[in-house]
C-alpha atoms as a PDB file:
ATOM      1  CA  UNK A   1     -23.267  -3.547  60.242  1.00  0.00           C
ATOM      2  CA  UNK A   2     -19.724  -4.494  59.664  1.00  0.00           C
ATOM      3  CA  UNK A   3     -17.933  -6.095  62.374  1.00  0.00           C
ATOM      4  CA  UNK A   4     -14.635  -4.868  64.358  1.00  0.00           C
ATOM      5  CA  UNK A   5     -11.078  -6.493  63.865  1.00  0.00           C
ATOM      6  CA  UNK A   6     -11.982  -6.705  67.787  1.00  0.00           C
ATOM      7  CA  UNK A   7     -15.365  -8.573  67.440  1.00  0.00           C
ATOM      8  CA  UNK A   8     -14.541 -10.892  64.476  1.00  0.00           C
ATOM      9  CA  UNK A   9     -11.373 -11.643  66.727  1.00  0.00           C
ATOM     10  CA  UNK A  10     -13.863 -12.734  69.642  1.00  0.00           C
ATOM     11  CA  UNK A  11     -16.942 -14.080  67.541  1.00  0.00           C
ATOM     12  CA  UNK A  12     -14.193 -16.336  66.162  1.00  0.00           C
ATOM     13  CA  UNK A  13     -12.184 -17.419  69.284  1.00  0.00           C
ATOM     14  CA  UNK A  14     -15.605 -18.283  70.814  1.00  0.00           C
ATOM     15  CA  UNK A  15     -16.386 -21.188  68.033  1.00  0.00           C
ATOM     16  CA  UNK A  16     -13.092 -22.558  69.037  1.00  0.00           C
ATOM     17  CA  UNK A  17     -13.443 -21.985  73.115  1.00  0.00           C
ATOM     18  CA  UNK A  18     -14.113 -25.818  73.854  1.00  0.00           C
ATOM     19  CA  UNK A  19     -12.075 -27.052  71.437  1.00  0.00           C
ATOM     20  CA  UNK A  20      -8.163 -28.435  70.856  1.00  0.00           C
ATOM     21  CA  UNK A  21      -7.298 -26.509  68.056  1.00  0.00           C
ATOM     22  CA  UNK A  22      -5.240 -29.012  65.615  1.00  0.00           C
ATOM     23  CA  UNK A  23      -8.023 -31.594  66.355  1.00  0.00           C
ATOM     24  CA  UNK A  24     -10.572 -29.146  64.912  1.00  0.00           C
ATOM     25  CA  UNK A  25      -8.406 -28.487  62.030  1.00  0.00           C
ATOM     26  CA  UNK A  26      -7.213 -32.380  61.638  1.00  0.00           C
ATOM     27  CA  UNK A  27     -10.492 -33.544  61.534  1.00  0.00           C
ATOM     28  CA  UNK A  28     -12.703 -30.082  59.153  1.00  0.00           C
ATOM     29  CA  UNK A  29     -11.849 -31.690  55.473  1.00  0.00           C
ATOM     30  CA  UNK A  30     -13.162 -34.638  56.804  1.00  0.00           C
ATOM     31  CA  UNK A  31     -16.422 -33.423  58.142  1.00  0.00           C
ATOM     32  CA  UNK A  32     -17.345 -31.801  54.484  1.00  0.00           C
ATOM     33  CA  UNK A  33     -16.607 -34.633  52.503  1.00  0.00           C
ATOM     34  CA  UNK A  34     -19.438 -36.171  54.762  1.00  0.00           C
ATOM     35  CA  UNK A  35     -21.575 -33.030  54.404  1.00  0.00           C
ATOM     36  CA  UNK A  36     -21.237 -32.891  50.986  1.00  0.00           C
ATOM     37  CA  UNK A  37     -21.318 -36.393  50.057  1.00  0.00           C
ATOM     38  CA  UNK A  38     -23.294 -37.517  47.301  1.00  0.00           C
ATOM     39  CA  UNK A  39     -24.043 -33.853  46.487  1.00  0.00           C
ATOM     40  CA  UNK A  40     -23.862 -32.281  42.732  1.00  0.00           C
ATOM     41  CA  UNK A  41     -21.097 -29.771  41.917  1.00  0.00           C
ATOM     42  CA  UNK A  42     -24.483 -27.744  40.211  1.00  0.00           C
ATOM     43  CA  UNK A  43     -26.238 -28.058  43.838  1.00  0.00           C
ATOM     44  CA  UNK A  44     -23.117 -27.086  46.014  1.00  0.00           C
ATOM     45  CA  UNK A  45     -23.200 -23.950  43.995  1.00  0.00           C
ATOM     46  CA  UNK A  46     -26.510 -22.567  44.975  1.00  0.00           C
ATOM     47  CA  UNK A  47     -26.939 -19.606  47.534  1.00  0.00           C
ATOM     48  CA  UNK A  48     -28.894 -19.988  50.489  1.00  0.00           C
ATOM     49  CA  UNK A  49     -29.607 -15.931  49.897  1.00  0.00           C
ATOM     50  CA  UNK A  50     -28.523 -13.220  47.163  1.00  0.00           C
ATOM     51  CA  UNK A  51     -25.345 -12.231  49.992  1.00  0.00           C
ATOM     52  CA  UNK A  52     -24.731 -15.255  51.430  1.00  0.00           C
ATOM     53  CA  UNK A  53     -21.887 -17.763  50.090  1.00  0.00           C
ATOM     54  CA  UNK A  54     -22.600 -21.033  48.584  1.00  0.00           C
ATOM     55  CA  UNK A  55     -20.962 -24.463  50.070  1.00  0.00           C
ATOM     56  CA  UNK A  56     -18.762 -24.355  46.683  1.00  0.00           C
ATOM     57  CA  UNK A  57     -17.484 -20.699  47.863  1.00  0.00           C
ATOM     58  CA  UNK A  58     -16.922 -21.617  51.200  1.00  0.00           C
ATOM     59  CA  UNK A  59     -14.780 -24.186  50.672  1.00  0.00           C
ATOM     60  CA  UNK A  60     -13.056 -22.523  47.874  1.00  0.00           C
ATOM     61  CA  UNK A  61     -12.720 -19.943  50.579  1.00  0.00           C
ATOM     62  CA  UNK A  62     -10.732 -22.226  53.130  1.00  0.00           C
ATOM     63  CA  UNK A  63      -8.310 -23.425  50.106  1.00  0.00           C
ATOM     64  CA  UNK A  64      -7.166 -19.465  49.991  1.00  0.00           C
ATOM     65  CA  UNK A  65      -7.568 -19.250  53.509  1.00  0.00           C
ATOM     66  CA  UNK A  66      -5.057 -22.041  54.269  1.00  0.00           C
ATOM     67  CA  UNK A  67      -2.551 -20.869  51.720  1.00  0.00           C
ATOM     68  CA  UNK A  68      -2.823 -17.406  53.362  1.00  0.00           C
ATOM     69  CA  UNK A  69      -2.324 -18.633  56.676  1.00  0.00           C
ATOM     70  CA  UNK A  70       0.459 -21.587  55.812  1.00  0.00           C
ATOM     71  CA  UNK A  71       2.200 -18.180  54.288  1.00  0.00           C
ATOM     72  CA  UNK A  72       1.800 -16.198  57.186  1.00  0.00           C
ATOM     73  CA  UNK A  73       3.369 -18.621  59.969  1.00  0.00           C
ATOM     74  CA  UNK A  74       5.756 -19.588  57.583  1.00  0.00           C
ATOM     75  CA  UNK A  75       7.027 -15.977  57.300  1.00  0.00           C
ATOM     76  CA  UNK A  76       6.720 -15.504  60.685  1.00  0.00           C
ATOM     77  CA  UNK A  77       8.893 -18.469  61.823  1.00  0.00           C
ATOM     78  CA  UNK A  78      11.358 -17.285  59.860  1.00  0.00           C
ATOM     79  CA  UNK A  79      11.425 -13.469  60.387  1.00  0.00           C
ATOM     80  CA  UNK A  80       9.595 -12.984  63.639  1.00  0.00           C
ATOM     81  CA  UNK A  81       7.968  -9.329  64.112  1.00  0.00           C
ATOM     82  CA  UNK A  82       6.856  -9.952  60.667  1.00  0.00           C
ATOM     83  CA  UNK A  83       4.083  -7.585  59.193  1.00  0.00           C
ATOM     84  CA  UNK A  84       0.993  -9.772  57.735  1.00  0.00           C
ATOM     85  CA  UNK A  85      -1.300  -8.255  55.221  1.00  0.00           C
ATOM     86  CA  UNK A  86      -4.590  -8.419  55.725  1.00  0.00           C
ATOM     87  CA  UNK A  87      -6.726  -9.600  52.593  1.00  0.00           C
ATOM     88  CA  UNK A  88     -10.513  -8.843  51.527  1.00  0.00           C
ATOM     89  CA  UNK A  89     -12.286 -12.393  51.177  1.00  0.00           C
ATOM     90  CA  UNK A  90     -14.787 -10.413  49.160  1.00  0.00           C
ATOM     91  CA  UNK A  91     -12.663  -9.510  46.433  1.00  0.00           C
ATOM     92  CA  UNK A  92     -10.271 -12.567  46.265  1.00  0.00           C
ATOM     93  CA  UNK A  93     -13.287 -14.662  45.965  1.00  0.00           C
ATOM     94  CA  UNK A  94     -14.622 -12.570  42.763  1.00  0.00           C
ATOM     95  CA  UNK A  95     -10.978 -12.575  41.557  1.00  0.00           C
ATOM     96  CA  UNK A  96     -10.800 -16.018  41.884  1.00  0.00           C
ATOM     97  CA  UNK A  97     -14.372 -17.195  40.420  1.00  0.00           C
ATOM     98  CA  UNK A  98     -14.881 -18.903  43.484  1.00  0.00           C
ATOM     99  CA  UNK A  99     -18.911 -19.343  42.263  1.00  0.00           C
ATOM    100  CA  UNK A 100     -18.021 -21.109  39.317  1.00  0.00           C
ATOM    101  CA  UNK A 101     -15.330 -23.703  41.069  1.00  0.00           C
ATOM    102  CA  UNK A 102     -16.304 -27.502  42.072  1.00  0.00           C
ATOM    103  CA  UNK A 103     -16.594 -27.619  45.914  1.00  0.00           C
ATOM    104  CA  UNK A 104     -15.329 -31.242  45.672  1.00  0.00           C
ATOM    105  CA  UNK A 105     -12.189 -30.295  43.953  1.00  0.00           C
ATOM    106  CA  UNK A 106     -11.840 -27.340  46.117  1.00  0.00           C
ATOM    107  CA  UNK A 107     -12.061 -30.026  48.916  1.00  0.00           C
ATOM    108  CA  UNK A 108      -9.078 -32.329  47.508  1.00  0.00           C
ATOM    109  CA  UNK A 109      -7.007 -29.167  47.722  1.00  0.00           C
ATOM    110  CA  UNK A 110      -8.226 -27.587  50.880  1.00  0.00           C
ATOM    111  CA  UNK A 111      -7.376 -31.103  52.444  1.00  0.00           C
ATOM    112  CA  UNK A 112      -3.925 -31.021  50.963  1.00  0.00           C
ATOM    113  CA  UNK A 113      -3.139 -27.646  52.206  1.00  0.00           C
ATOM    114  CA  UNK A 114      -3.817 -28.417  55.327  1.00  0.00           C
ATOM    115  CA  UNK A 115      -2.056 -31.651  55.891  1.00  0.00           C
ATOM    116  CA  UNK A 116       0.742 -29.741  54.968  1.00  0.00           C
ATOM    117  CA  UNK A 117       0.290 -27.102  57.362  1.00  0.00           C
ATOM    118  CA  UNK A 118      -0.692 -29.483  60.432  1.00  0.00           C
ATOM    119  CA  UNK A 119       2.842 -31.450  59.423  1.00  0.00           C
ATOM    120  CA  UNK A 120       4.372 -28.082  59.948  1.00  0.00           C
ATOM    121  CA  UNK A 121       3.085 -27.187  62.780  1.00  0.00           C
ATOM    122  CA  UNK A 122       3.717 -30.609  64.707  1.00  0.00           C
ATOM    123  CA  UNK A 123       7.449 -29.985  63.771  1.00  0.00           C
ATOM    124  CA  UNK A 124       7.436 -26.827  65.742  1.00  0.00           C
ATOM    125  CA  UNK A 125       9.168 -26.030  69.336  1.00  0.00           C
ATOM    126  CA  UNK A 126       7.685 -24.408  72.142  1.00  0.00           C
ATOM    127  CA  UNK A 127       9.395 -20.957  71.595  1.00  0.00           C
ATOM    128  CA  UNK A 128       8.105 -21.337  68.076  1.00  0.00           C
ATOM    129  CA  UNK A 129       4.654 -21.040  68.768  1.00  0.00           C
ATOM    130  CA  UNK A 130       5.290 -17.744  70.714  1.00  0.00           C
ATOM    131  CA  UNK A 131       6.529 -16.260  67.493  1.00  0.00           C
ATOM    132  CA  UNK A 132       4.436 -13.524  66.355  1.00  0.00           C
ATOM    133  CA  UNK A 133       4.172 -11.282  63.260  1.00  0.00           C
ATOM    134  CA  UNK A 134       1.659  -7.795  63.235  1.00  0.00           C
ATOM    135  CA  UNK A 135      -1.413  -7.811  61.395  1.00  0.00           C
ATOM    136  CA  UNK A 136      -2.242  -5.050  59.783  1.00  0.00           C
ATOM    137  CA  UNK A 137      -5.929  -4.791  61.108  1.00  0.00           C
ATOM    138  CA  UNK A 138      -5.836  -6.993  64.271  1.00  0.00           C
ATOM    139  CA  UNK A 139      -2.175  -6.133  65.729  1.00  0.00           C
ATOM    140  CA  UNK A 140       0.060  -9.065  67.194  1.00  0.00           C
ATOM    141  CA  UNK A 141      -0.548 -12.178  66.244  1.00  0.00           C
ATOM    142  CA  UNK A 142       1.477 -15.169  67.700  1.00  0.00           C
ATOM    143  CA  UNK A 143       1.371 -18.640  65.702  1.00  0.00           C
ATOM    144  CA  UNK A 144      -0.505 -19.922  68.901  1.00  0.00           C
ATOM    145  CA  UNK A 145      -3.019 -16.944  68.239  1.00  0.00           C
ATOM    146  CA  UNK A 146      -3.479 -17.780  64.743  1.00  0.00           C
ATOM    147  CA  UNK A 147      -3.642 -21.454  65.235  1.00  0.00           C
ATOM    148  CA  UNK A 148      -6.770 -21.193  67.540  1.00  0.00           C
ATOM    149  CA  UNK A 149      -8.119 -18.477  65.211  1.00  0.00           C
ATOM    150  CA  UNK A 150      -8.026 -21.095  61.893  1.00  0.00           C
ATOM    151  CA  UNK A 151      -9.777 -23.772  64.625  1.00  0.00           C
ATOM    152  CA  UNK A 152     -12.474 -21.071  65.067  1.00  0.00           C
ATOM    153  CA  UNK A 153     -13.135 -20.587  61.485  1.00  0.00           C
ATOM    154  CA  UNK A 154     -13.294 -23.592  60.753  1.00  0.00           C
ATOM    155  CA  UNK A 155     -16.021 -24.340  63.134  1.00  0.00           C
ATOM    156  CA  UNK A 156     -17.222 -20.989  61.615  1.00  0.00           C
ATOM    157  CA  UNK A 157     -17.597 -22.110  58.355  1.00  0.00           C
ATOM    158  CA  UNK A 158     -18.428 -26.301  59.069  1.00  0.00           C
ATOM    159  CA  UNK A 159     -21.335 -24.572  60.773  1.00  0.00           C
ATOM    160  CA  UNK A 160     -22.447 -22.654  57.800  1.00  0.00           C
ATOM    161  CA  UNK A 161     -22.089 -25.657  55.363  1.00  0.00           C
ATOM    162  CA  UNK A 162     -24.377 -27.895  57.677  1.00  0.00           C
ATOM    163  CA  UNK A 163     -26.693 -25.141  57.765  1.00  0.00           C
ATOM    164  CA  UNK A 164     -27.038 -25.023  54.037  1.00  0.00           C
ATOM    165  CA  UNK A 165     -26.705 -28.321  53.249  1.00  0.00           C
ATOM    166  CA  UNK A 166     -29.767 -29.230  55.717  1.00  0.00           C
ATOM    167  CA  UNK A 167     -31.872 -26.693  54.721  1.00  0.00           C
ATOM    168  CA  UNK A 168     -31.623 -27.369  50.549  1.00  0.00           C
ATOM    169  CA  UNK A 169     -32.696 -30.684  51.501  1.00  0.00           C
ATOM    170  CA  UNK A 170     -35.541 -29.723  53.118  1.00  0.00           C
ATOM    171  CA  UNK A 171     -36.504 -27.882  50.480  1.00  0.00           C
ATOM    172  CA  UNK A 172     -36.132 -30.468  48.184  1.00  0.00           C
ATOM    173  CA  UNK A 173     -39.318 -31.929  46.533  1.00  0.00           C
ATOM    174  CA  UNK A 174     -39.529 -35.477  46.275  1.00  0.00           C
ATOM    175  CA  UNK A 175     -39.675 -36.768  42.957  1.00  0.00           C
ATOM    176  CA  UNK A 176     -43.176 -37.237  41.347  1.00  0.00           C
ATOM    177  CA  UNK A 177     -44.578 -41.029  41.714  1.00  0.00           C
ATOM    178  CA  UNK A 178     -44.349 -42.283  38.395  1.00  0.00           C
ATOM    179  CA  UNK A 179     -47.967 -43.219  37.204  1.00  0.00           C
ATOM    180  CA  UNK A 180     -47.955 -46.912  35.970  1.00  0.00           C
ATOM    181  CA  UNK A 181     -50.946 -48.527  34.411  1.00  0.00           C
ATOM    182  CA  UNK A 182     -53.084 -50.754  36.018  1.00  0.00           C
ATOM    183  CA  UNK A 183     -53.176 -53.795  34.010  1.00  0.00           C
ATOM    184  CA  UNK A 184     -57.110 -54.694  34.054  1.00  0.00           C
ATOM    185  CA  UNK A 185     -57.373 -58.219  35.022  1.00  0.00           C
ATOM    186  CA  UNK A 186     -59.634 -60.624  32.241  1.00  0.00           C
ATOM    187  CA  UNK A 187     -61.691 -62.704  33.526  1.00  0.00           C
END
């Protein structure tokens, strides 16, 4: 069952209900390098199902994401009202071979992106973070709004990499004990 504008708007909100919204995002490149630490680009690319994304395409995901949503509060700051297009995450992450990309590259860049966008946003006034621009799908969106919304998926998607990441190594099997020969003693 595909979800509302409505419900994703909620479901996503509610990851970020506790939370201070530029911490979560300050501190999200952070917490996958540690996930994915010491991890193979090879094993980052493996599904945990047939339609579920792989760490590699989540990540990859929150590079596009972030350039997306830099764009949008960019473009609203500077002509607020604005409309903002709404984008299918399916499609752009075909079109953009997200499967075959190296999470740990698509980490360097996520983490650049956003350092730019957190730099912006510390620059901006109060009034600023009233603007708004109209989404397409979900209505009025205010830079506030969308700010708490990135916090959300973030937790979103930190949740779903944790998730993978602990299971594949649970399902690991430990290497085979190497057989060595037992020297026969003389006597």
């Amino acid at each position: 069952m595909t979800e509302t504008p409505q419900q994703y708007i909620q479901r996503i909100l509610g990851h970020a209900a506790d939370h201070e919204p530029l911490k979560v995002q300050a501190s999200t490149a952070k917490k996958i390098k540690s996930l994915i630490h010491g991890l193979s680009a090879a094993s980052l690319r493996q599904r945990p199902a047939p339609d579920k994304w792989s760490v590699t395409e989540i990540v990859t995901h929150l590079v596009d994401t972030d350039i997306v949503g830099g764009f949008r509060m960019r473009f609203i700051l500077g002509t607020p009202g604005t409309p903002i297009q709404a984008f299918d995450q399916d499609v752009w992450a075909t079109a953009g071979h997200y499967a075959s990309r190296d999470a740990h590259e698509s980490l360097e860049h996520f983490a650049a992106l956003r350092t730019a966008n957190l730099a912006m946003l510390k620059t901006l006034s109060p009034e600023q973070w009233k603007h708004y621009g109209m989404h397409s799908e979900r209505g009025q969106e205010t830079i506030e709004h969308i700010v708490r919304m990135y916090a959300g998926h973030d937790l979103n998607h930190l949740q779903q990499i944790e998730a993978i990441v602990v299971a594949a190594q649970k399902n690991k099997k430990p290497a085979p004990k190497k057989k060595t020969k037992k020297k026969s003693k003389k006597r």
